[in-house]
N, C-alpha and C. Protein backbone atom coordinates (compact mmCIF):
# COMPACT_ATOMS: atom_id res chain seq x y z
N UNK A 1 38.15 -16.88 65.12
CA UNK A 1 39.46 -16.77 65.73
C UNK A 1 40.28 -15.77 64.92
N UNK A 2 40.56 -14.86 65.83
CA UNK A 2 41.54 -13.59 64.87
C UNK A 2 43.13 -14.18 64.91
N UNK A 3 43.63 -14.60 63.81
CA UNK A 3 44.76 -15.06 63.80
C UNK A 3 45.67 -14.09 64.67
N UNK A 4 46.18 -12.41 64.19
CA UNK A 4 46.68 -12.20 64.91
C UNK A 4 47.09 -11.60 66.43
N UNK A 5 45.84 -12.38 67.02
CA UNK A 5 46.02 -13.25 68.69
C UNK A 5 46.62 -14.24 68.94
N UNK A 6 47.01 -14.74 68.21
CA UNK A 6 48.01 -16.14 68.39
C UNK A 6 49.47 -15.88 68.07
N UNK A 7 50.07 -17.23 68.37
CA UNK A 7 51.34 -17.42 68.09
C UNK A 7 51.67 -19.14 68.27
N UNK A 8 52.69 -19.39 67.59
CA UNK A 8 53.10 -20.89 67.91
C UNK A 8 53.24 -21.15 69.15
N UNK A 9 53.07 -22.35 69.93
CA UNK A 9 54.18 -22.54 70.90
C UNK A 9 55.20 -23.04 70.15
N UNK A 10 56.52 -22.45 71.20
CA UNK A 10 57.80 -22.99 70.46
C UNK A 10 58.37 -23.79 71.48
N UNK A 11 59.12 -24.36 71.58
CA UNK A 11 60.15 -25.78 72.27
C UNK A 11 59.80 -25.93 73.39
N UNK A 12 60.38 -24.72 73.63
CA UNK A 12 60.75 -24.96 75.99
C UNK A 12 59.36 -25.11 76.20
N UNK A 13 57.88 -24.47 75.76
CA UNK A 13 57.03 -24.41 76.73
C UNK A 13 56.30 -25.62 76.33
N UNK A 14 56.62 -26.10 75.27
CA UNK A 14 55.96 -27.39 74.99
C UNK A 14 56.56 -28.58 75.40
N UNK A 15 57.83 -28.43 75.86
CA UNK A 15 58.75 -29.13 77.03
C UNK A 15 58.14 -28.77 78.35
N UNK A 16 57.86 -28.22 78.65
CA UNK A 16 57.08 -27.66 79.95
C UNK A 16 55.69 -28.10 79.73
N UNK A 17 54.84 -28.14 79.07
CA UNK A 17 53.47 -29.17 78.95
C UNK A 17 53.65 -31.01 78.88
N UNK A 18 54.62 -31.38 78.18
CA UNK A 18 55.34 -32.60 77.99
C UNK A 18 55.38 -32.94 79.31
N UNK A 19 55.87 -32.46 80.27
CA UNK A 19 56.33 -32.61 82.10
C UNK A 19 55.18 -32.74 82.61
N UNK A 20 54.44 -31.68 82.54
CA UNK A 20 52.96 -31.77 83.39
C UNK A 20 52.33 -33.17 83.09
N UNK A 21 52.24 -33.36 81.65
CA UNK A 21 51.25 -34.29 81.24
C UNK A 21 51.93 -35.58 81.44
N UNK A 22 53.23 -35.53 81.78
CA UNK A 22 53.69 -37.35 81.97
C UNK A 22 53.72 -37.54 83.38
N UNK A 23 54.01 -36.04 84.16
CA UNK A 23 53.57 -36.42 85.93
C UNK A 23 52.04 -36.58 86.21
N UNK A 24 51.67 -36.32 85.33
CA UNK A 24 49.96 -36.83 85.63
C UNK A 24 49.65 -38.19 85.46
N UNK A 25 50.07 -39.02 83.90
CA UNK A 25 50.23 -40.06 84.05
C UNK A 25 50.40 -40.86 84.50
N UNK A 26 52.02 -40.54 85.01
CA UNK A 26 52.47 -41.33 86.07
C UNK A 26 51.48 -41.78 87.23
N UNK A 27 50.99 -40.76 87.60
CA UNK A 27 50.35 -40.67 88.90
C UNK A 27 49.18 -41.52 88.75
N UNK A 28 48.94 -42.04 87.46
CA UNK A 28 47.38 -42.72 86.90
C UNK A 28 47.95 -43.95 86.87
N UNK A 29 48.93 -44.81 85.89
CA UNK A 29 49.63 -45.18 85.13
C UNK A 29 50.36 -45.94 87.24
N UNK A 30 51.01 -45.28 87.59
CA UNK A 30 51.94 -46.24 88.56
C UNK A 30 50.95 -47.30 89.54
N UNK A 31 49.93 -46.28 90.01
CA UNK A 31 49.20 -47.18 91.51
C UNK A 31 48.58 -48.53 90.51
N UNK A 32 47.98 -48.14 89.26
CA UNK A 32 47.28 -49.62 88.35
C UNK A 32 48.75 -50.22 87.97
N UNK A 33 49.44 -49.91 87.64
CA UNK A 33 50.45 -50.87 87.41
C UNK A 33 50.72 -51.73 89.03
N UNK A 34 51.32 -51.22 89.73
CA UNK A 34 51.38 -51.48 90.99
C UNK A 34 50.66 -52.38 91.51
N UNK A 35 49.24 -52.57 91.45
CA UNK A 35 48.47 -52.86 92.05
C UNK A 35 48.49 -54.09 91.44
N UNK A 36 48.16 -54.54 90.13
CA UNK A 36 48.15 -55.49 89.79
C UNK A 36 49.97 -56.28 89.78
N UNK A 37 51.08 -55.83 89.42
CA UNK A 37 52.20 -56.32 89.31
C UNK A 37 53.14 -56.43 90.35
N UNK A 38 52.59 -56.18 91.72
CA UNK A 38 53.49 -55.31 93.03
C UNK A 38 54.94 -54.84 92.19
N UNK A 39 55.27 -54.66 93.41
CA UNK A 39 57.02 -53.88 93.03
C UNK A 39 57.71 -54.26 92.29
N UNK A 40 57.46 -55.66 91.72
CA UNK A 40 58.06 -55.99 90.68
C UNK A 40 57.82 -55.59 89.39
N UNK A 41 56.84 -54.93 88.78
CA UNK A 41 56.74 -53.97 88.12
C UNK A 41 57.85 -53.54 87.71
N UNK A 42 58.70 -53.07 88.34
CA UNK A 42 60.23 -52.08 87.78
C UNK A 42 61.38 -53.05 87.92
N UNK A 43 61.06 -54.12 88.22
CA UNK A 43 62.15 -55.32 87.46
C UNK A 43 62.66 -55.11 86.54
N UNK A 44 64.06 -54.23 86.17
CA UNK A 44 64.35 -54.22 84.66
C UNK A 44 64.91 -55.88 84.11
N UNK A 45 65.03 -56.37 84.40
CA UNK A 45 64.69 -57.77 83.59
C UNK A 45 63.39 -58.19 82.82
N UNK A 46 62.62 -57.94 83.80
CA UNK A 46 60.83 -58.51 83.40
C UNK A 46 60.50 -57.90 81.47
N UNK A 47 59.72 -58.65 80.66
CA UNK A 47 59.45 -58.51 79.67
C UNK A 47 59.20 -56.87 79.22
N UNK A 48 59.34 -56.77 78.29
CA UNK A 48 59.22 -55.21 77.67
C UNK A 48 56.93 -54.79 78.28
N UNK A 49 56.42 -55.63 77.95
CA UNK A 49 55.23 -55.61 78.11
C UNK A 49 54.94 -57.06 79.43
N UNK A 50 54.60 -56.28 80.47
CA UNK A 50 54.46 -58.03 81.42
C UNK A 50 52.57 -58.20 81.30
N UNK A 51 52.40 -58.28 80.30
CA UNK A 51 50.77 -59.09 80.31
C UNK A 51 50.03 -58.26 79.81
N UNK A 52 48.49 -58.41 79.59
CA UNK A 52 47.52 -57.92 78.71
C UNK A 52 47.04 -56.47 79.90
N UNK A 53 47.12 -56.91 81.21
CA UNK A 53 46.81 -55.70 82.36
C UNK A 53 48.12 -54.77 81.84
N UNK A 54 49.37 -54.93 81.69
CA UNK A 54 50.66 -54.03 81.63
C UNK A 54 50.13 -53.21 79.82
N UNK A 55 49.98 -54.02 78.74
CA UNK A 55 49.40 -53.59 77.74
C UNK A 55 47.95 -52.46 77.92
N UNK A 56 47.24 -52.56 78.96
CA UNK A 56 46.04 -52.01 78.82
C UNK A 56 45.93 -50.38 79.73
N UNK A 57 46.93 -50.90 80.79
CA UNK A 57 47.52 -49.54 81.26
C UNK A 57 48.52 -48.78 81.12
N UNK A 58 49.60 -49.48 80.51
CA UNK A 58 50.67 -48.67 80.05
C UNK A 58 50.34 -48.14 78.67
N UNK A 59 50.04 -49.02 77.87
CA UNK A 59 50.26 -48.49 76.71
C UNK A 59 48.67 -48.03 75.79
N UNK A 60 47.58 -48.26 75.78
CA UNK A 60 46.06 -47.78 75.73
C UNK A 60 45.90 -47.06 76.42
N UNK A 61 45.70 -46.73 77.91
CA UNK A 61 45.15 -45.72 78.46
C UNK A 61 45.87 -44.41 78.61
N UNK A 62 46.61 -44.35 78.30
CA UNK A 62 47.28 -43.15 77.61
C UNK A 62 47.58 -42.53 76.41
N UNK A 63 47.16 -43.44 75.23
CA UNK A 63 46.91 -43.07 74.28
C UNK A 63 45.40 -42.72 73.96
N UNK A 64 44.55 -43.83 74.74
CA UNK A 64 43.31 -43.08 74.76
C UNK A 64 43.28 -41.92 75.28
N UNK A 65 43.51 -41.65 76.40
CA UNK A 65 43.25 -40.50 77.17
C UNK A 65 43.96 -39.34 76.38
N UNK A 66 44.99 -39.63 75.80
CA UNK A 66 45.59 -38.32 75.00
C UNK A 66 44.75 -37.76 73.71
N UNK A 67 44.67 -38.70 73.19
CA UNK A 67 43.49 -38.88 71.84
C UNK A 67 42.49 -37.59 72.15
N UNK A 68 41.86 -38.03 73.01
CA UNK A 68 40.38 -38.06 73.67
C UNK A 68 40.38 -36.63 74.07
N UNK A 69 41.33 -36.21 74.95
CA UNK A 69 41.57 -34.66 75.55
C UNK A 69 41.88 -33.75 74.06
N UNK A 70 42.79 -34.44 73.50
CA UNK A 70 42.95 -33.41 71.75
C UNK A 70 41.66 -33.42 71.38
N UNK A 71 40.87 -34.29 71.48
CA UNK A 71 39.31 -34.56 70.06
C UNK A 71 38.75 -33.26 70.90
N UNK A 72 38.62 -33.70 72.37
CA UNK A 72 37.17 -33.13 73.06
C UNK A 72 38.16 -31.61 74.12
N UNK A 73 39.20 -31.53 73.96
CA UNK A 73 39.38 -30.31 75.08
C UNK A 73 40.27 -29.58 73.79
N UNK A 74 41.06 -30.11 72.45
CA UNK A 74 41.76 -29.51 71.71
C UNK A 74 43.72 -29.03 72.91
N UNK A 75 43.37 -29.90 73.50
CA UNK A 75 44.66 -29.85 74.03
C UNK A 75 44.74 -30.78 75.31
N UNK A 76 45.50 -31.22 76.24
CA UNK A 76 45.80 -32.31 77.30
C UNK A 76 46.11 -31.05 78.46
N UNK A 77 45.82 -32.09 79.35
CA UNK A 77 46.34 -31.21 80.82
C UNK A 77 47.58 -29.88 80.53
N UNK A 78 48.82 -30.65 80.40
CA UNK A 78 49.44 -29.64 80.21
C UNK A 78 49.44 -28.82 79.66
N UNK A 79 49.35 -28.91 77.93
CA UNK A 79 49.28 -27.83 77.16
C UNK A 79 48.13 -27.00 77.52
N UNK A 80 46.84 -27.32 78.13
CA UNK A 80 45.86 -26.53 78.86
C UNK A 80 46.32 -25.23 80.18
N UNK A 81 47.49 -25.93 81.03
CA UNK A 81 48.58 -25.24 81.65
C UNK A 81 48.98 -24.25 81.24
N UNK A 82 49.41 -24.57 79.99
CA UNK A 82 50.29 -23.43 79.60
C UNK A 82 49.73 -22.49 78.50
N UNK A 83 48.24 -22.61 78.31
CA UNK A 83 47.36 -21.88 77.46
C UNK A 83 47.56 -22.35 76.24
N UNK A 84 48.37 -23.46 75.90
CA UNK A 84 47.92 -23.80 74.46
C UNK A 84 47.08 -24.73 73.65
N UNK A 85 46.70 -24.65 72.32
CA UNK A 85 45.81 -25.52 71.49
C UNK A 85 46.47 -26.00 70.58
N UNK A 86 46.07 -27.28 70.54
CA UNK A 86 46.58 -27.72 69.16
C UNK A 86 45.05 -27.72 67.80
N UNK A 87 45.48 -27.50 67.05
CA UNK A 87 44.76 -26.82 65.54
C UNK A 87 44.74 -27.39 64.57
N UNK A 88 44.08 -27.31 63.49
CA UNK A 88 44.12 -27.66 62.24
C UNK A 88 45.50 -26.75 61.75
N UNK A 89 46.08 -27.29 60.74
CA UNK A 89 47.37 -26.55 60.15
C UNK A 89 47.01 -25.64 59.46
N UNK A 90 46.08 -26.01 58.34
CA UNK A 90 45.13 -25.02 57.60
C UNK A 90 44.51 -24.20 57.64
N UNK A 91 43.37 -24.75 58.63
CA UNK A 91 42.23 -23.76 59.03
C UNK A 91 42.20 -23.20 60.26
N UNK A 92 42.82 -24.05 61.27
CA UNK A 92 42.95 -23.09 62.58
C UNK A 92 41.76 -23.99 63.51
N UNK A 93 41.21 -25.04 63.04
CA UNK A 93 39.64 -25.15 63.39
C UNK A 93 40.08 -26.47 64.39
N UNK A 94 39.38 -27.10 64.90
CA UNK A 94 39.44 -28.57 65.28
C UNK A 94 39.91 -29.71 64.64
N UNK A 95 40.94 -30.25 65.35
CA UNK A 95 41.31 -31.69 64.56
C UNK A 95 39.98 -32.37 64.44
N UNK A 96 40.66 -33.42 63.30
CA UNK A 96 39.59 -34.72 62.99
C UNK A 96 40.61 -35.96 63.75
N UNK A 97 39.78 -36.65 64.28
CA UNK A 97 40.07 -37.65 64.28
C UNK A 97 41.28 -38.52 63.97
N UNK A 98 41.05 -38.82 62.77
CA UNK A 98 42.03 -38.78 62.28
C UNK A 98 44.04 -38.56 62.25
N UNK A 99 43.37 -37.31 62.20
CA UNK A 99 44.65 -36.03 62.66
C UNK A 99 45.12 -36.62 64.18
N UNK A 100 44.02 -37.02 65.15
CA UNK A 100 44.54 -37.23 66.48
C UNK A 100 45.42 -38.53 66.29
N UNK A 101 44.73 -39.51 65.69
CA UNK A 101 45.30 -40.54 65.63
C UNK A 101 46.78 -40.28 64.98
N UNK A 102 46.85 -39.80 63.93
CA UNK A 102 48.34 -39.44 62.97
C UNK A 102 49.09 -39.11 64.46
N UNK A 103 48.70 -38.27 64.68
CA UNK A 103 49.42 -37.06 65.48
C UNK A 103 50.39 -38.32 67.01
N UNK A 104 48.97 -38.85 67.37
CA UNK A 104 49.94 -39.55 68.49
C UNK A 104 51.06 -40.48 67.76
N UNK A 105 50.66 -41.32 66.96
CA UNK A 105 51.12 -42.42 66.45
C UNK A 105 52.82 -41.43 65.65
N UNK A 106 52.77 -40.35 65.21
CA UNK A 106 53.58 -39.61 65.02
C UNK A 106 54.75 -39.21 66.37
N UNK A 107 54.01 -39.53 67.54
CA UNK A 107 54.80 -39.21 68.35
C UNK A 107 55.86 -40.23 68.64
N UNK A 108 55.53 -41.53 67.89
CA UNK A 108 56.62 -42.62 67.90
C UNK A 108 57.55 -41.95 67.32
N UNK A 109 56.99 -41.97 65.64
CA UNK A 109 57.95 -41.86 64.75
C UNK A 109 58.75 -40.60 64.93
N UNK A 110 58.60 -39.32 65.31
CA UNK A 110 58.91 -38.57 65.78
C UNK A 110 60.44 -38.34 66.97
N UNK A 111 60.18 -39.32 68.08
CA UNK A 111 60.91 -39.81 69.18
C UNK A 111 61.88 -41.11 68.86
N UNK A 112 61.67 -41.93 68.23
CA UNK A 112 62.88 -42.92 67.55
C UNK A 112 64.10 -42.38 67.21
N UNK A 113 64.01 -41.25 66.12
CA UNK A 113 65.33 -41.18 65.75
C UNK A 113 66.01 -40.06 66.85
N UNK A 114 66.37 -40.67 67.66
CA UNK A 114 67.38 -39.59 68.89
C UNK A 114 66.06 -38.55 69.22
N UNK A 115 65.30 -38.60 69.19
CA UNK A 115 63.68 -37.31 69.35
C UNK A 115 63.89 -36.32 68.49
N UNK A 116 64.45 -36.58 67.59
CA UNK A 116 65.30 -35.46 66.50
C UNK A 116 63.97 -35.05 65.95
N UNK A 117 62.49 -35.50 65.75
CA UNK A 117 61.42 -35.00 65.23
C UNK A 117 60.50 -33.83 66.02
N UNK A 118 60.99 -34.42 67.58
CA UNK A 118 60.52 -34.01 68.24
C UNK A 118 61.25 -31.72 68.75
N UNK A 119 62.83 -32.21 68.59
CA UNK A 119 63.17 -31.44 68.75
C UNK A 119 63.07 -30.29 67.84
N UNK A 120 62.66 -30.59 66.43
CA UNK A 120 62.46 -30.10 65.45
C UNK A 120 61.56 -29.19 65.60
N UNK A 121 60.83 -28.93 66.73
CA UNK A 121 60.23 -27.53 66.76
C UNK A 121 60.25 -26.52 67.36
N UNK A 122 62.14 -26.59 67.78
CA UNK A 122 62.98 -25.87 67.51
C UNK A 122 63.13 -24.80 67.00
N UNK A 123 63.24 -25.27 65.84
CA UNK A 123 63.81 -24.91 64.32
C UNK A 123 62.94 -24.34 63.24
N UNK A 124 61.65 -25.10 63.73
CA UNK A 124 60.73 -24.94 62.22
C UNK A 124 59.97 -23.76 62.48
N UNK A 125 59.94 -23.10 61.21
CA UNK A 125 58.80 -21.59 61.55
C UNK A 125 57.99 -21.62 61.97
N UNK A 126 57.19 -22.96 61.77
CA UNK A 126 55.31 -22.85 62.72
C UNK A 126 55.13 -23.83 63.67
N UNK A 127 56.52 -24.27 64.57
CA UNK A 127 57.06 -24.90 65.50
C UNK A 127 56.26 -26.24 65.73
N UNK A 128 56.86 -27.03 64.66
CA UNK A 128 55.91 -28.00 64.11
C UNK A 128 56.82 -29.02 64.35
N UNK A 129 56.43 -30.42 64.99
CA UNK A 129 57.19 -31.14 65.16
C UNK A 129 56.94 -32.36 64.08
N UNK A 130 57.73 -33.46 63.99
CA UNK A 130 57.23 -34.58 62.85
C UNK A 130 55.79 -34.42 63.16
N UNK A 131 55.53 -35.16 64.22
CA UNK A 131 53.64 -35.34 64.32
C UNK A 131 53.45 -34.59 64.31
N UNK A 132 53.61 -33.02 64.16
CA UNK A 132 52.23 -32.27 63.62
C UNK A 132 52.28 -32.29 61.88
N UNK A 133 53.93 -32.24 61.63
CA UNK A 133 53.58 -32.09 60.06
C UNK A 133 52.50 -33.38 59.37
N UNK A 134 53.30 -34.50 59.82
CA UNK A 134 52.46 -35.75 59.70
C UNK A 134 50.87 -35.91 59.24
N UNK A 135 50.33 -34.99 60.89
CA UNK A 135 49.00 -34.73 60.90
C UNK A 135 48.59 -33.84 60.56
N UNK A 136 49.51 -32.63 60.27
CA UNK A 136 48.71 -31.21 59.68
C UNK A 136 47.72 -30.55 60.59
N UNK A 137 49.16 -29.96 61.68
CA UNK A 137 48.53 -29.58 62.92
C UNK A 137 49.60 -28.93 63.41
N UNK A 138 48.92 -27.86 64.03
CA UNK A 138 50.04 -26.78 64.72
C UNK A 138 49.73 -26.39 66.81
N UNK A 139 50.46 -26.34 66.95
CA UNK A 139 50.42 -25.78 68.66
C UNK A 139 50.14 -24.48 68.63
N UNK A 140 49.58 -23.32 69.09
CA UNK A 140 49.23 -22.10 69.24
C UNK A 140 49.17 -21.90 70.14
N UNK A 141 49.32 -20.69 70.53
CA UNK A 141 48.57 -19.87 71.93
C UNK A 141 48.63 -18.74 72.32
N UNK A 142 47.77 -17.88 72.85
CA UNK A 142 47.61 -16.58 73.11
C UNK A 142 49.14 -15.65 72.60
N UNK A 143 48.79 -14.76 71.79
CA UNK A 143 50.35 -13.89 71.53
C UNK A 143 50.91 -13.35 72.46
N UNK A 144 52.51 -13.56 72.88
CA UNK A 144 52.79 -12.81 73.44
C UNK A 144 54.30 -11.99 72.79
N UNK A 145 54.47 -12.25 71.45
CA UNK A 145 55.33 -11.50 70.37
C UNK A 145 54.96 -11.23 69.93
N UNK A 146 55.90 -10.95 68.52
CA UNK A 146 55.65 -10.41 67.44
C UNK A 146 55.22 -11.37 66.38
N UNK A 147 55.57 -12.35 66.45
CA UNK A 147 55.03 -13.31 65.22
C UNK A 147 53.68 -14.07 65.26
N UNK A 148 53.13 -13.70 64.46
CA UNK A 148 51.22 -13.91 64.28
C UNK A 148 51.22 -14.99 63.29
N UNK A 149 49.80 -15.82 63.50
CA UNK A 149 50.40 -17.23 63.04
C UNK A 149 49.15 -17.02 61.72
N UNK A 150 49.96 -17.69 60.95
CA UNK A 150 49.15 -18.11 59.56
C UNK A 150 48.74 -19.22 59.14
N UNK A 151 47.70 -19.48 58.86
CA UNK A 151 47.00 -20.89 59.07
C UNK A 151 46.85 -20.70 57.34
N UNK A 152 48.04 -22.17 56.73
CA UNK A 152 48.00 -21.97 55.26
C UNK A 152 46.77 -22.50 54.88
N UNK A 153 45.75 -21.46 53.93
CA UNK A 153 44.63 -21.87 52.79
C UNK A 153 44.55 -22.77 51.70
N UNK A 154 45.83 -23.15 51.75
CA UNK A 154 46.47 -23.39 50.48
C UNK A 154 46.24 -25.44 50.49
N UNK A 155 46.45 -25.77 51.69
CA UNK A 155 47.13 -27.21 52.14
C UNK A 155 45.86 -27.60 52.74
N UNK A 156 45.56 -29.28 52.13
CA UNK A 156 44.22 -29.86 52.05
C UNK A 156 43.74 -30.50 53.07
């Protein structure tokens, strides 16, 4: 991989993969909810979690499935959309495992405080949000500026 072919993704378009990939969900995620809970499902009264079926499709099969598309495609529907990869921070190479796991589980911690972690890649030079620093992982994709991305040698 010739680094300078790349570039970060920065905010908006990773706001724009964020969209794709939760209307896909949805679309997975509503008819199994549905099916098992009818319309009551969107009872905002009903429990934060309504049962081990509401646990297994709301909240697992989308973390699997996200996991799973980073390990084995190096990116999810959307960011596939919009031509980007997510990377090793370092090397540029394939996450571990690992890293996937940090990375989602980062997307809590990340989104709690006001999404202030989230928005943070914004701001940051290698448009890194909490969960990537977390996991030591960057968003990339095909250049279309001036800024060419550097994958630090340095960081373990």
């Amino acid at each position: 991989m010739n680094e300078a072919d790349f570039e970060y993704a920065g905010f908006w378009i990773r706001v724009w993969a964020s969209v794709i990939d939760s209307v896909l969900l949805l679309l997975v995620i509503m008819p199994l909810a549905i099916s098992v809970y009818g319309w009551d499902y969107f009872d905002p009264e009903a429990a934060f979690v309504r049962g081990p079926a509401d646990f297994l499709i709301s909240w697992l099969l989308p973390a699997v499935s996200v996991v799973l598309f980073w390990l084995l495609r190096r990116a999810t529907p959307g960011k596939m959309a919009i031509a980007a990869t997510i990377v090793d921070a370092s090397t540029g190479g394939a996450i571990t495992p690992q890293q996937a796991l940090l990375r989602y589980v980062g997307y809590f911690v990340s989104t709690i405080p006001f999404g202030l972690g989230l928005i943070w890649v914004a701001f940051d030079a290698r448009k890194q949000g909490w969960h990537d620093k977390l996991a030591g992982t960057v968003v990339i994709r095909r250049r279309r500026g001036p800024q060419p991305v550097r994958f630090d040698q340095s960081r373990g």
